[in-house]
Protein backbone atom coordinates (compact mmCIF):
# COMPACT_ATOMS: atom_id res chain seq x y z
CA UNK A 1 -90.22 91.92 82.48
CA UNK A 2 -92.24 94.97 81.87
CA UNK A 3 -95.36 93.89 81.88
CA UNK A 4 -95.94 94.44 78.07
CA UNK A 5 -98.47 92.27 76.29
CA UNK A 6 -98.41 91.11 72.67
CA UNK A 7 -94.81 91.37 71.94
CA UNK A 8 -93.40 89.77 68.98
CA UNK A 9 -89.94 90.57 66.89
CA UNK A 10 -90.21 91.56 63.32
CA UNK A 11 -87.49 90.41 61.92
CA UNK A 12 -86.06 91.88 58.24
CA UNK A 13 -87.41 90.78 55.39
CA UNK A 14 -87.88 91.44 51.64
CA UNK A 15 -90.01 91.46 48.41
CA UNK A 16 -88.83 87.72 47.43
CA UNK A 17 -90.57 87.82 44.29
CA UNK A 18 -89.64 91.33 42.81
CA UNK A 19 -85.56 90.77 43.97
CA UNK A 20 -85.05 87.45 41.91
CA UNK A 21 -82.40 86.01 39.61
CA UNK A 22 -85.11 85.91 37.20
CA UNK A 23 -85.37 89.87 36.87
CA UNK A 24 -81.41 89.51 35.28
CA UNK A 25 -81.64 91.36 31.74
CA UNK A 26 -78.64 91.82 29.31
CA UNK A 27 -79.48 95.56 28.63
CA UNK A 28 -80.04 96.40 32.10
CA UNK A 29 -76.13 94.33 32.43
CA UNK A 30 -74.92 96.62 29.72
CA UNK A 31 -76.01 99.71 31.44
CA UNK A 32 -74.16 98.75 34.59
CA UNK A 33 -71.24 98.16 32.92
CA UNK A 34 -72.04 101.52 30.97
CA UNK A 35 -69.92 100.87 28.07
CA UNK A 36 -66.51 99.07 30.45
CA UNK A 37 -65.44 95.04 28.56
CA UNK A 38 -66.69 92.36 29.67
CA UNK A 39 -65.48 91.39 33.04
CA UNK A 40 -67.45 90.87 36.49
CA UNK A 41 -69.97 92.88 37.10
CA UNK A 42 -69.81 94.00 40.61
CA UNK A 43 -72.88 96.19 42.09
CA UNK A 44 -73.06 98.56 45.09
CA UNK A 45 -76.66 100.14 45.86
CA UNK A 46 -76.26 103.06 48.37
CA UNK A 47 -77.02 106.98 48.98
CA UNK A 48 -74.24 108.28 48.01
CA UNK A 49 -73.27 109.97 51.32
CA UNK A 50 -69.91 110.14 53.44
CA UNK A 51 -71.36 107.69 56.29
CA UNK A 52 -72.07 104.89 53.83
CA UNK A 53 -68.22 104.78 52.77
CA UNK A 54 -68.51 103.96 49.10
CA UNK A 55 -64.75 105.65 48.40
CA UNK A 56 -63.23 102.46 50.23
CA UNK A 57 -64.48 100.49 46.85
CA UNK A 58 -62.47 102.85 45.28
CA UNK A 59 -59.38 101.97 46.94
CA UNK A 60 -60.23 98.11 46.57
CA UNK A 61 -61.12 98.05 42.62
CA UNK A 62 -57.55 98.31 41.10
CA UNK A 63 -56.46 94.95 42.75
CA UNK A 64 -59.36 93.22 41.18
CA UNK A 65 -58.44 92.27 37.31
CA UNK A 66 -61.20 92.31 35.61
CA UNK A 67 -63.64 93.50 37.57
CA UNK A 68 -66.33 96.76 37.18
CA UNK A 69 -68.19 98.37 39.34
CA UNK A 70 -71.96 99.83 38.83
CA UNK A 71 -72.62 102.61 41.70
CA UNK A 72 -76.21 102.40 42.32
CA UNK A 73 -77.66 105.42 43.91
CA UNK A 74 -77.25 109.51 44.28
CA UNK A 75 -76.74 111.95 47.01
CA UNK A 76 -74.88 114.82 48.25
CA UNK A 77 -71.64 113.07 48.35
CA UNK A 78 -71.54 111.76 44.36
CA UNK A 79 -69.26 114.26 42.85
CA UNK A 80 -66.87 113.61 45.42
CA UNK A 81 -67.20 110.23 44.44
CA UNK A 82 -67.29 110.70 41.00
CA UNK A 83 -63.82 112.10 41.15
CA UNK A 84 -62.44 109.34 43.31
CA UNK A 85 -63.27 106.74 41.03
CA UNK A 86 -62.08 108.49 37.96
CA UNK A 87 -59.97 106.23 35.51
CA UNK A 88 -60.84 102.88 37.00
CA UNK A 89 -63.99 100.72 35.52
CA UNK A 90 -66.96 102.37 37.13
CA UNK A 91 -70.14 103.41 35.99
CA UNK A 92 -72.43 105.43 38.02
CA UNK A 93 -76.87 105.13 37.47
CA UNK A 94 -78.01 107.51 39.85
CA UNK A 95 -81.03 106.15 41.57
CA UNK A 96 -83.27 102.98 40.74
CA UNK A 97 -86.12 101.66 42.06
CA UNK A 98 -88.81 99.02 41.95
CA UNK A 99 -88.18 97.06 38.95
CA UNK A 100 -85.51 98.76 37.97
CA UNK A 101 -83.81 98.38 41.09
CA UNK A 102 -84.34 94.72 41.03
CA UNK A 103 -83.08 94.01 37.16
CA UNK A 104 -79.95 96.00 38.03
CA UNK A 105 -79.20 93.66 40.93
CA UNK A 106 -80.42 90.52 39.18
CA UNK A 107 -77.40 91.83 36.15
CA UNK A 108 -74.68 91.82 38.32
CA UNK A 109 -72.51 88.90 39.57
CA UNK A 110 -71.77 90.19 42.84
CA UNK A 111 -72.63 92.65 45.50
CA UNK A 112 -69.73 94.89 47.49
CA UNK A 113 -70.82 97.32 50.28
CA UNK A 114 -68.86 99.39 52.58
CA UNK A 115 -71.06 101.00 54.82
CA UNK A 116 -70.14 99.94 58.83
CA UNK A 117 -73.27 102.39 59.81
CA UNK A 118 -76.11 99.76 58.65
CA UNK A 119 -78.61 98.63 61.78
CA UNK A 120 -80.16 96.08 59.12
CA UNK A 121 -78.56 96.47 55.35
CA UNK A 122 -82.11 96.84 53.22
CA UNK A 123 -79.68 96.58 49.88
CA UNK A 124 -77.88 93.65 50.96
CA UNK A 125 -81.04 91.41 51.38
CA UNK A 126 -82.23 93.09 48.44
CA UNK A 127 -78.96 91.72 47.12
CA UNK A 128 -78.99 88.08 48.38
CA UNK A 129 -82.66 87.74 47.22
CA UNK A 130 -81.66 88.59 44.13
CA UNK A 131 -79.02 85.69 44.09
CA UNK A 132 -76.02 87.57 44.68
CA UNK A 133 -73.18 86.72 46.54
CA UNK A 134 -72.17 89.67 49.08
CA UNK A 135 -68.83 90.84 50.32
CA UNK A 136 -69.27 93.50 53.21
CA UNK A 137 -67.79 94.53 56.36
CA UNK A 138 -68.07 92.95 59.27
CA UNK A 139 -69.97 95.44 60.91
CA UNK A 140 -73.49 96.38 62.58
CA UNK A 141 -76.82 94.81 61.31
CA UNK A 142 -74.49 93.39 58.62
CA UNK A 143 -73.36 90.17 60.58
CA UNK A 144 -76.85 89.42 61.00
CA UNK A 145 -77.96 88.42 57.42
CA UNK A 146 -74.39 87.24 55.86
CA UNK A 147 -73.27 84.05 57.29
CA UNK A 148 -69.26 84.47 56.24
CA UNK A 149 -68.23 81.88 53.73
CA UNK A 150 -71.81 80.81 53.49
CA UNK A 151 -74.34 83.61 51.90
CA UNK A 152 -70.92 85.98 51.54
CA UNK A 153 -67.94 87.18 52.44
CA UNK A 154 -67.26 89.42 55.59
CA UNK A 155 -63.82 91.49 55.55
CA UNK A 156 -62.57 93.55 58.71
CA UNK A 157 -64.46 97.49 58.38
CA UNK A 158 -62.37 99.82 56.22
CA UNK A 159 -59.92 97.06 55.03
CA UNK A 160 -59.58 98.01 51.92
CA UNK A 161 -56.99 95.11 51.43
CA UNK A 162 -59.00 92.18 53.06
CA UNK A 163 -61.86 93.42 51.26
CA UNK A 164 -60.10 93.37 47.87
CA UNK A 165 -59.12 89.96 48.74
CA UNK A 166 -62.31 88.63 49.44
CA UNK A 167 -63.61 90.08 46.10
CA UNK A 168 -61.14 88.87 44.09
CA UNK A 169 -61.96 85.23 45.89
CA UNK A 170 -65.42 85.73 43.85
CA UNK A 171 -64.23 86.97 40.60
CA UNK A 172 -62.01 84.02 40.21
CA UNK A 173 -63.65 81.12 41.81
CA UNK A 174 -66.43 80.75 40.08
CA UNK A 175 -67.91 77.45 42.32
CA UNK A 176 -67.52 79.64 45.41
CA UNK A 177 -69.89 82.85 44.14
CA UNK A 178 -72.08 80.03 42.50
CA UNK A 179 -72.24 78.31 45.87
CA UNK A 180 -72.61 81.60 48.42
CA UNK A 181 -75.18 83.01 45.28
CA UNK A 182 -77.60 79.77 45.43
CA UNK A 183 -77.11 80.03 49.41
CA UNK A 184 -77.96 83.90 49.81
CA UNK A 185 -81.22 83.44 47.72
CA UNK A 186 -82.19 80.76 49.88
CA UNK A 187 -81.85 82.63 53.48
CA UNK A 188 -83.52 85.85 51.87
CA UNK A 189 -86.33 84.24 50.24
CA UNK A 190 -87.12 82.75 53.48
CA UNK A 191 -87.02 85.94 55.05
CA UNK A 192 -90.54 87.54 53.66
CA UNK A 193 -93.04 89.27 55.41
C-alpha cells in the first residue's frame, strides 16, 4: 500500500542442528538436577529479570510431585530469585550458551516459561527444537510457535494454578509429553533460516 518494493516476512527460526535431542548428555542431566533425586527434569532458560516472571514457577513447583526445576540463566533479579525458590527442588546454572546451552535443553524432559513480555520466545523454539514439550502462558509472540495440546501446553498468564496443572499433565502422562515432544521438534526444525 506504500509503495515499498521487495518486501518479504522473516519469520523465527532456529539452529535445527545445534538444538537437537541428540545433544541430551547424562552429566549435563545431572548438573541440572544439581544433586535433587531422580524425578522430571523440568528446564526454564531466561535472564533472570522481574519482566520475565520466573518467581510464578516458584509458586507452581510444590504441586508438581516429583518434579525439579533447572533455572537457566543470570541477571539482576537472581538473588531475589534465589531466595524464592529456597527449599523446593531447584538448581540454578547461571548462563549457558552454544553447546552448552543446547545439551542442557536436550537433558531435560520439559520446558516451563513464564514470561507474558516475549514478541517471539528465542528459548522456547530453542526448546521445541530440542524436542521438548513446552508449557507457557498464553501470551504475546508465545501463541505463535506453541500450538496448545499439540507442540505444548498454553495456561492463562500468571496462573500459577492452571499452569501447575498443565505441568503436572506432562510429568505424569508420559504418551502426551512423548507426543507434544516428537511434535515440537517437528514445527521447529522446519522453522530454519
Amino acid at each position: 500500500r506504500r509503495g515499498f518494493e521487495r518486501v518479504a516476512l522473516w519469520p523465527p527460526a532456529v539452529d535445527a542442528d545445534l538444538f537437537h535431542p541428540a545433544k541430551a548428555d547424562e552429566e549435563m542431566r545431572r548438573r541440572l538436577l544439581g544433586g535433587a533425586g531422580p524425578g522430571v527434569l523440568l528446564l526454564t532458560a531466561s535472564r533472570l529479570a522481574p519482566e520475565k516472571n520466573v518467581a510464578l514457577l516458584a509458586d507452581m513447583l510444590p504441586g508438581i510431585p516429583q518434579a525439579r526445576l533447572a533455572i537457566v540463566g543470570d541477571g539482576p533479579h537472581r538473588a531475589a530469585l534465589e531466595r524464592a525458590f529456597r527449599g523446593l527442588p531447584v538448581h540454578f546454572t547461571g548462563y549457558l550458551k552454544g553447546p552448552e546451552l543446547a545439551a542442557a535443553f536436550a537433558s531435560a524432559d520439559a520446558f516451563v516459561y513464564a514470561s507474558e513480555t516475549e514478541t517471539m520466545g528465542n528459548v522456547v523454539l530453542e526448546a521445541m527444537a530440542s524436542g521438548l514439550a513446552v508449557v507457557a502462558p498464553r501470551a504475546g509472540g508465545l501463541t505463535s510457535l506453541v500450538q496448545h495440546g499439540e507442540t505444548g501446553l498454553l495456561y492463562p498468564a500468571r496462573d500459577s494454578v492452571r499452569a501447575a496443572g498443565e505441568i503436572r499433565r506432562l510429568t505424569t502422562d508420559h504418551q502426551l509429553r512423548r507426543r507434544l515432544s516428537a511434535q515440537a521438534r517437528a514445527r521447529a526444525a522446519a522453522m530454519t533460516w
